[in-house]
C-alpha atoms as a PDB file:
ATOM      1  CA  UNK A   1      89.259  95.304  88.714  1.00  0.00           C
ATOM      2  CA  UNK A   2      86.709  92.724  89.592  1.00  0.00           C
ATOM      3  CA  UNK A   3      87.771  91.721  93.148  1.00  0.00           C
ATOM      4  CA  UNK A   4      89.699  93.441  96.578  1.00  0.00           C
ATOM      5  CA  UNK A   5      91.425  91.434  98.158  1.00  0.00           C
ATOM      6  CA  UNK A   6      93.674  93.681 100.111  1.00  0.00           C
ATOM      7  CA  UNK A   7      92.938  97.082 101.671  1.00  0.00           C
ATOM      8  CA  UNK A   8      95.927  99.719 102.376  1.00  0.00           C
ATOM      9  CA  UNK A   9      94.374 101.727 105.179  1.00  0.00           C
ATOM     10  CA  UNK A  10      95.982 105.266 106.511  1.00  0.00           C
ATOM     11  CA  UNK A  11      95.641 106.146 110.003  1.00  0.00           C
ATOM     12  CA  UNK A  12      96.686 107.771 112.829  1.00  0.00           C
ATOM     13  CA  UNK A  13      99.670 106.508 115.496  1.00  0.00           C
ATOM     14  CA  UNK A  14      97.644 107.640 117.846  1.00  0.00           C
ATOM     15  CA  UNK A  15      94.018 106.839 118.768  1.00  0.00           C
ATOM     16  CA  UNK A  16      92.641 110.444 119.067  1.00  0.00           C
ATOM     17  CA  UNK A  17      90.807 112.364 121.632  1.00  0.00           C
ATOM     18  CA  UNK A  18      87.246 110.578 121.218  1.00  0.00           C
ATOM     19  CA  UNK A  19      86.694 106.728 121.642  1.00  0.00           C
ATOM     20  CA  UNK A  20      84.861 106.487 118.496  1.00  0.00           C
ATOM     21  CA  UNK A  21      88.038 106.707 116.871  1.00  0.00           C
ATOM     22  CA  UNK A  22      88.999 103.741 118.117  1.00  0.00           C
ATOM     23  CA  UNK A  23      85.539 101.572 118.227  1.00  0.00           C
ATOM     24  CA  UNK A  24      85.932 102.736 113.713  1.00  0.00           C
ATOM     25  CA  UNK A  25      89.401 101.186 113.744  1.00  0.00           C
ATOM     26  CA  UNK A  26      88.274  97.989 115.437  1.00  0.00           C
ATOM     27  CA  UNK A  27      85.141  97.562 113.679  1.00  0.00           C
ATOM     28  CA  UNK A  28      86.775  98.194 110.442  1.00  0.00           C
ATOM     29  CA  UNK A  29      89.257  95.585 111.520  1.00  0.00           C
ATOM     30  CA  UNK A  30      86.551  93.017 112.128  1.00  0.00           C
ATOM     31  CA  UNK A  31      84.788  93.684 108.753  1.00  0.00           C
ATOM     32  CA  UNK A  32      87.673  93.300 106.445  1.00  0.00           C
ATOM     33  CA  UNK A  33      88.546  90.166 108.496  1.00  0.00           C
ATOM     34  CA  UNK A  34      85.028  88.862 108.075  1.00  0.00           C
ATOM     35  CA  UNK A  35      85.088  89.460 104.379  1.00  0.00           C
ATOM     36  CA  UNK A  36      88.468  87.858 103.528  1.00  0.00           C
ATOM     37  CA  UNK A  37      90.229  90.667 103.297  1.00  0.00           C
ATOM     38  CA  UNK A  38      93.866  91.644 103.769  1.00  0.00           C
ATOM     39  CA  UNK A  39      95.308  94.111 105.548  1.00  0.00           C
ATOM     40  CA  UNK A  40      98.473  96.681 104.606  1.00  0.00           C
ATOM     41  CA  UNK A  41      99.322  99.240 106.493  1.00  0.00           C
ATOM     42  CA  UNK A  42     102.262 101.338 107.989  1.00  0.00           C
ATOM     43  CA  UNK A  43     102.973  98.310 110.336  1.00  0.00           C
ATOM     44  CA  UNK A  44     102.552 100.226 113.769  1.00  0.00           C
ATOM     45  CA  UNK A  45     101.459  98.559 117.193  1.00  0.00           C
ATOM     46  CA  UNK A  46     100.108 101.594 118.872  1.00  0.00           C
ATOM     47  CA  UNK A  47      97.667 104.285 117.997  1.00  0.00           C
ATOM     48  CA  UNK A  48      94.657 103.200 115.709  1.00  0.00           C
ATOM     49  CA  UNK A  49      97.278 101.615 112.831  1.00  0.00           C
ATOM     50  CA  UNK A  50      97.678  99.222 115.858  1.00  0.00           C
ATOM     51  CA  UNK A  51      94.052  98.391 116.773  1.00  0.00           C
ATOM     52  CA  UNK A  52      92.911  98.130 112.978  1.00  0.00           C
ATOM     53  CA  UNK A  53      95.921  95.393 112.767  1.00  0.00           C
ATOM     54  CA  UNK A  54      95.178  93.263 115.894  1.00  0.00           C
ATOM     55  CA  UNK A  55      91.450  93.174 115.002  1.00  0.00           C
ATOM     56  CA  UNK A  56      92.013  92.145 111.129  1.00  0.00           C
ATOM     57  CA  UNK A  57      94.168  89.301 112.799  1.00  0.00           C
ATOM     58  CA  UNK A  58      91.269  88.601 115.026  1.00  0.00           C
ATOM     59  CA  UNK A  59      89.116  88.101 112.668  1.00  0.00           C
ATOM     60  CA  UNK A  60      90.997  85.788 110.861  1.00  0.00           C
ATOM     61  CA  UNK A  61      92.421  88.186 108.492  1.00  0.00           C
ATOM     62  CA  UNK A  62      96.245  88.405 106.827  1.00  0.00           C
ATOM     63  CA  UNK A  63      97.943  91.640 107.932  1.00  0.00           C
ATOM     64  CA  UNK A  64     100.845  93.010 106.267  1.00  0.00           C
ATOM     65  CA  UNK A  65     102.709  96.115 107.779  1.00  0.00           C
ATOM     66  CA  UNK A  66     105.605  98.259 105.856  1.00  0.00           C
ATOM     67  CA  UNK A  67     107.212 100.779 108.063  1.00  0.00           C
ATOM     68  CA  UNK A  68     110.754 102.570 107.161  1.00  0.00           C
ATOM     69  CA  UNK A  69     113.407 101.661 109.739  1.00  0.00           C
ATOM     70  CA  UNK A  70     113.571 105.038 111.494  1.00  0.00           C
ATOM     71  CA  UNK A  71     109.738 104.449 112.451  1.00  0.00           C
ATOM     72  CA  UNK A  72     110.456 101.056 114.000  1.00  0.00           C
ATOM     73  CA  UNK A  73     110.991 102.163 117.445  1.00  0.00           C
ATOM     74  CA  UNK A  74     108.758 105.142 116.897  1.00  0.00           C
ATOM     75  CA  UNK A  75     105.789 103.240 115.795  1.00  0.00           C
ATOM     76  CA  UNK A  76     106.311 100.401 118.164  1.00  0.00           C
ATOM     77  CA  UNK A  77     106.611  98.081 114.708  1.00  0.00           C
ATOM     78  CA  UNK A  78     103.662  95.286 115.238  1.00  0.00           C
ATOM     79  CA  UNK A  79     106.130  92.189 115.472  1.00  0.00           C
ATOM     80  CA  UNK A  80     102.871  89.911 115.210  1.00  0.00           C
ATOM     81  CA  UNK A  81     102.201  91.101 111.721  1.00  0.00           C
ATOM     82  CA  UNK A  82     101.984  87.640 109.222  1.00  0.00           C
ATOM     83  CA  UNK A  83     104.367  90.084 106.857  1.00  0.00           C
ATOM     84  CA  UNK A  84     106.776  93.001 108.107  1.00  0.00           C
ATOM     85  CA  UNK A  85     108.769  94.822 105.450  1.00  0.00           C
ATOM     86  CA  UNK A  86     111.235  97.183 106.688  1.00  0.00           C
ATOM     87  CA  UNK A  87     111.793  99.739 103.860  1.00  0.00           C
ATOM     88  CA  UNK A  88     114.410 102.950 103.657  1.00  0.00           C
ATOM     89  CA  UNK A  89     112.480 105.716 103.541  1.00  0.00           C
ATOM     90  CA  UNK A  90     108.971 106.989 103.147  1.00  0.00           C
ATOM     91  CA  UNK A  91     108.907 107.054  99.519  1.00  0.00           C
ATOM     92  CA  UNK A  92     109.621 103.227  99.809  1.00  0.00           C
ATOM     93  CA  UNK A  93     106.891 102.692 101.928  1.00  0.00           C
ATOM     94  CA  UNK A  94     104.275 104.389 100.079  1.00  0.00           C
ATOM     95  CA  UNK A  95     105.164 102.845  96.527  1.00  0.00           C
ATOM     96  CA  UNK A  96     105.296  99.325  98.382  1.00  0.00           C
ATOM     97  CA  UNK A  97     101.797 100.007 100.410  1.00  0.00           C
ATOM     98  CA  UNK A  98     100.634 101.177  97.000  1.00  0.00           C
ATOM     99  CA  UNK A  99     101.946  97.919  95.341  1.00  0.00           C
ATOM    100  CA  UNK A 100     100.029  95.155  97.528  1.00  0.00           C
ATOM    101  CA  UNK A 101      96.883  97.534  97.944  1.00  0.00           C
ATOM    102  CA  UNK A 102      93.530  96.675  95.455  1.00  0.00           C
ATOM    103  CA  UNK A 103      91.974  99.786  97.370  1.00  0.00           C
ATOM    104  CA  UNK A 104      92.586 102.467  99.890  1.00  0.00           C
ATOM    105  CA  UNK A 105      90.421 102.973 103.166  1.00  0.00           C
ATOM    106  CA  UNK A 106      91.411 107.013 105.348  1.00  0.00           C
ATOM    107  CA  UNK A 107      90.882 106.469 108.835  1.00  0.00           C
ATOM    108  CA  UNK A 108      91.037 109.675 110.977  1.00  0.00           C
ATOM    109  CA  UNK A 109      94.767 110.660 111.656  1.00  0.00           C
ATOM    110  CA  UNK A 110      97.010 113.678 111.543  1.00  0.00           C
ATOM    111  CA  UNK A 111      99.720 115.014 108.819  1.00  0.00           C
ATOM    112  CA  UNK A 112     101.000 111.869 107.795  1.00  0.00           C
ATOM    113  CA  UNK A 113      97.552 110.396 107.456  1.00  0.00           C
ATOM    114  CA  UNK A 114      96.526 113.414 105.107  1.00  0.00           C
ATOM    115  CA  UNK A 115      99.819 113.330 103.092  1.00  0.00           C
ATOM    116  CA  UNK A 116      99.128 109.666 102.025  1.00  0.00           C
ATOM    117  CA  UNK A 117      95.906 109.983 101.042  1.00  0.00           C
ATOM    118  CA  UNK A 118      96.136 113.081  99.403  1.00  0.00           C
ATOM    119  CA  UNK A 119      98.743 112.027  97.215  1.00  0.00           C
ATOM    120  CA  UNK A 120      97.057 108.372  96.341  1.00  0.00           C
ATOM    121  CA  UNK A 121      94.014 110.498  94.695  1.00  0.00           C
ATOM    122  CA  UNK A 122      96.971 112.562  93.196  1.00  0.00           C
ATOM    123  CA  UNK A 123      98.022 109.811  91.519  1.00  0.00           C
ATOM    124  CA  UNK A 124      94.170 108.790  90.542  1.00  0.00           C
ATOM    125  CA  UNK A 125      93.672 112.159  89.113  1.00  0.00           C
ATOM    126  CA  UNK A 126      96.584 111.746  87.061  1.00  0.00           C
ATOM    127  CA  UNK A 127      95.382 108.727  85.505  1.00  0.00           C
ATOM    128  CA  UNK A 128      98.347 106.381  87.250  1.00  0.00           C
ATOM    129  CA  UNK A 129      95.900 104.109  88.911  1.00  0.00           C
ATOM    130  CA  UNK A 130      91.621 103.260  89.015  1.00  0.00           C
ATOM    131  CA  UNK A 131      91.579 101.864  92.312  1.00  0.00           C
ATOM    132  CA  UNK A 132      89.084 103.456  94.842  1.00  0.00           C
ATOM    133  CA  UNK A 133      89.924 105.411  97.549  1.00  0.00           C
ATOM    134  CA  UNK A 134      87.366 106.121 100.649  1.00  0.00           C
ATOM    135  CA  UNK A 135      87.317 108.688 103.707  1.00  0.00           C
ATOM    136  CA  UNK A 136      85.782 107.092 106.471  1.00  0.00           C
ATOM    137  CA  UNK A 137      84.301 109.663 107.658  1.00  0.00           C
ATOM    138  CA  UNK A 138      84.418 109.025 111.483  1.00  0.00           C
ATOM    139  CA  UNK A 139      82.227 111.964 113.210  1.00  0.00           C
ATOM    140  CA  UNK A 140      82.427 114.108 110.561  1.00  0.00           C
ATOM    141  CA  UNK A 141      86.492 114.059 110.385  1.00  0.00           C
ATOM    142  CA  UNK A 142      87.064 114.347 106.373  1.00  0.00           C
ATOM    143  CA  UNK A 143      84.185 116.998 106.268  1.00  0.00           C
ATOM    144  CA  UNK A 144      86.883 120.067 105.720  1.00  0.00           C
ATOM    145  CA  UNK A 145      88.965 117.959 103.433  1.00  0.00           C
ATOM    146  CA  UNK A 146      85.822 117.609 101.454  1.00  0.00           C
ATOM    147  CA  UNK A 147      84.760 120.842 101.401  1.00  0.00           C
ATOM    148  CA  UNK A 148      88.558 122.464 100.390  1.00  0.00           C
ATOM    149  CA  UNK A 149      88.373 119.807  97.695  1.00  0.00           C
ATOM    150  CA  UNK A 150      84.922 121.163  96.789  1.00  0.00           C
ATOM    151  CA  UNK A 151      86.882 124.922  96.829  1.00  0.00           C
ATOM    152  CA  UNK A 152      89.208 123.605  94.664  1.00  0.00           C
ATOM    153  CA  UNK A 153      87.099 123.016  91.771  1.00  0.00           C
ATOM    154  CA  UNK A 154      84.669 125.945  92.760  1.00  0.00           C
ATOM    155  CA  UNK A 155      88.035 128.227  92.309  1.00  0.00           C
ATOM    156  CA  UNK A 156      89.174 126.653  88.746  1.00  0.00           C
ATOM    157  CA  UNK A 157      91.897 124.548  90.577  1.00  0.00           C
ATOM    158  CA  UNK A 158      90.350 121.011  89.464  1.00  0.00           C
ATOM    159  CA  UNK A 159      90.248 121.626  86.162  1.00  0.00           C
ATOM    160  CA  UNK A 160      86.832 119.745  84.190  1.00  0.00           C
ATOM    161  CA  UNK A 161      88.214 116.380  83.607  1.00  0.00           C
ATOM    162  CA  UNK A 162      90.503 115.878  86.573  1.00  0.00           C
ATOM    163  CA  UNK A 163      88.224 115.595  88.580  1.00  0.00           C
ATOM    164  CA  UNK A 164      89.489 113.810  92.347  1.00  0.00           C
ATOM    165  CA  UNK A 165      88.224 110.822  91.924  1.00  0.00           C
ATOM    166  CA  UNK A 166      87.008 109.522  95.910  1.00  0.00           C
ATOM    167  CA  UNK A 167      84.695 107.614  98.227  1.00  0.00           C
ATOM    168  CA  UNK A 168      83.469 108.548 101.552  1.00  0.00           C
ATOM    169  CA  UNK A 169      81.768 106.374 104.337  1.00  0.00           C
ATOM    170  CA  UNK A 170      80.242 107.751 106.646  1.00  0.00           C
ATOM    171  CA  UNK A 171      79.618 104.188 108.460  1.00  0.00           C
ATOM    172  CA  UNK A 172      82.332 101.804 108.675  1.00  0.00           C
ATOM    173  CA  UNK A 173      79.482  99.050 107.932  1.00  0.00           C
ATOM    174  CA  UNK A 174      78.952 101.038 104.288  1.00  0.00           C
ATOM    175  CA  UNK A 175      83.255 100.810 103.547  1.00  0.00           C
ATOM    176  CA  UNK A 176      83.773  97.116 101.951  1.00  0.00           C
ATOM    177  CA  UNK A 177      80.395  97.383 100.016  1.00  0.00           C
ATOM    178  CA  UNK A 178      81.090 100.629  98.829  1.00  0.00           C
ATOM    179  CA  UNK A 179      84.937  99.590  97.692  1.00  0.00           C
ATOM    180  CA  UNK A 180      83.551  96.256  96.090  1.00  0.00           C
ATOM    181  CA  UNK A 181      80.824  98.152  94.268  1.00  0.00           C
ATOM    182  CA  UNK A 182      83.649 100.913  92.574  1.00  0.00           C
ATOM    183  CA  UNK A 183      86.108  98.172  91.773  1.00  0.00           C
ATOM    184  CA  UNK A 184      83.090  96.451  90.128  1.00  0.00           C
ATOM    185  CA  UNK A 185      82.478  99.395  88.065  1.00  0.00           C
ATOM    186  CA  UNK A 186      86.142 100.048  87.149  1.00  0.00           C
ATOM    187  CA  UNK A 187      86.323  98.367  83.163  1.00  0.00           C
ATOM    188  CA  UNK A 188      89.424  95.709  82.664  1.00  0.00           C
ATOM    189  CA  UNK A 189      92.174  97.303  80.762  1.00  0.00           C
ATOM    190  CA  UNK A 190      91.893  96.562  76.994  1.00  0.00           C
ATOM    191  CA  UNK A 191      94.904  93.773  75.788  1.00  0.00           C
ATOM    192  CA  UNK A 192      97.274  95.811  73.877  1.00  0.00           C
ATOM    193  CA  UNK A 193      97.098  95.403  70.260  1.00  0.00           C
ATOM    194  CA  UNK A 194     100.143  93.204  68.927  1.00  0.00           C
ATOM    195  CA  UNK A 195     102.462  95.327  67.564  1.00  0.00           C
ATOM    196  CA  UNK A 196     103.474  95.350  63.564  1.00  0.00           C
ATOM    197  CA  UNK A 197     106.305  94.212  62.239  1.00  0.00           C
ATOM    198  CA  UNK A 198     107.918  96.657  59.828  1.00  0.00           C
ATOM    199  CA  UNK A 199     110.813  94.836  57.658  1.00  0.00           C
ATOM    200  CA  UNK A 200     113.973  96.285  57.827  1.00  0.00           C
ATOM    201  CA  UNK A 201     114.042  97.556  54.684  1.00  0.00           C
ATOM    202  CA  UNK A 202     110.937  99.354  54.761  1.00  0.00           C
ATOM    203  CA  UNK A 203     112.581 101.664  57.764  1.00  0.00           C
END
């Protein structure tokens, strides 16, 4: 992986109790704008999903949001959005976010927020992607989630050789240099080998 062009970013539907929250989400916005580069998220208007998407289009940016239909009305779905995929269910969303993503940026947020990133470096660990994944961490937010992960592997839970494989920022300034820089690193998949034919006979 040589290049991002798109960014799925997890956040919260709300903007949180401090307005650096916020000022992250907008200047995160900006910066991916700035450097060409896409947005997908859960298609929200309100909360920090929404200000991350109206300052990516500000900037210039493409923004594509994929929210299940029973979060449409819930989520205020951001009808401004170049792209809006409606999808059935969460599991939908998550694959499809997944899909159109060449990296993965963890605002601050609640459950939901924690739930996708958690299980996007499940799915690192695991071997079924290389993409990088980053914690911004906005005033310190990821700090427990770093240190249980840190417990984890002090307790014999992350066994030597799965390691969780992640990135955290703790300025917003630091997150698209820091993505380019680990999809740089991350070698191109070797070309399969043709495969032999074996004659019938010999079966």
């Amino acid at each position: 992986m040589a290049n991002i062009s798109t960014i799925c970013v997890y956040c919260g539907s709300s903007s949180g109790g401090d307005p650096v929250y916020a000022e992250a989400a907008e200047a995160l916005g900006r910066a991916m704008g700035a450097a060409g580069i896409g947005l997908v998220y859960g298609g929200g208007s309100i909360g920090l999903m929404g200000i991350v998407a109206r300052s990516v289009m500000a900037a210039g940016g493409h923004v594509t949001g994929i929210i299940p239909q029973f979060l449409k009305e819930r989520e205020v779905m951001l009808e401004t959005a170049h792209e809006l995929h409606v999808t059935g269910d969460m599991h939908e969303r998550k694959r499809a976010m997944f899909d159109r993503a060449d990296a993965f940026v963890a605002l601050p947020g609640g459950i939901g927020t924690l739930e996708e990133l958690v299980e996007i470096m499940t799915w690192a660990q695991l071997g079924q992607h290389r993409k990088p994944v980053l914690m911004a961490n906005i005033n310190g937010f990821w700090d427990p989630l770093v240190a249980l992960l840190r417990h984890m592997g002090d307790e014999g839970f992350i066994r030597s050789g799965y390691e969780v494989s992640y990135l955290v920022a703790e300025r917003i300034a630091d997150v698209v240099p820091m993505l380019r820089s680990a999809a740089a690193a991350v070698p191109s998949r070797p070309k399969p080998a043709a495969a032999e034919s074996i004659p019938i006979a010999d079966l």
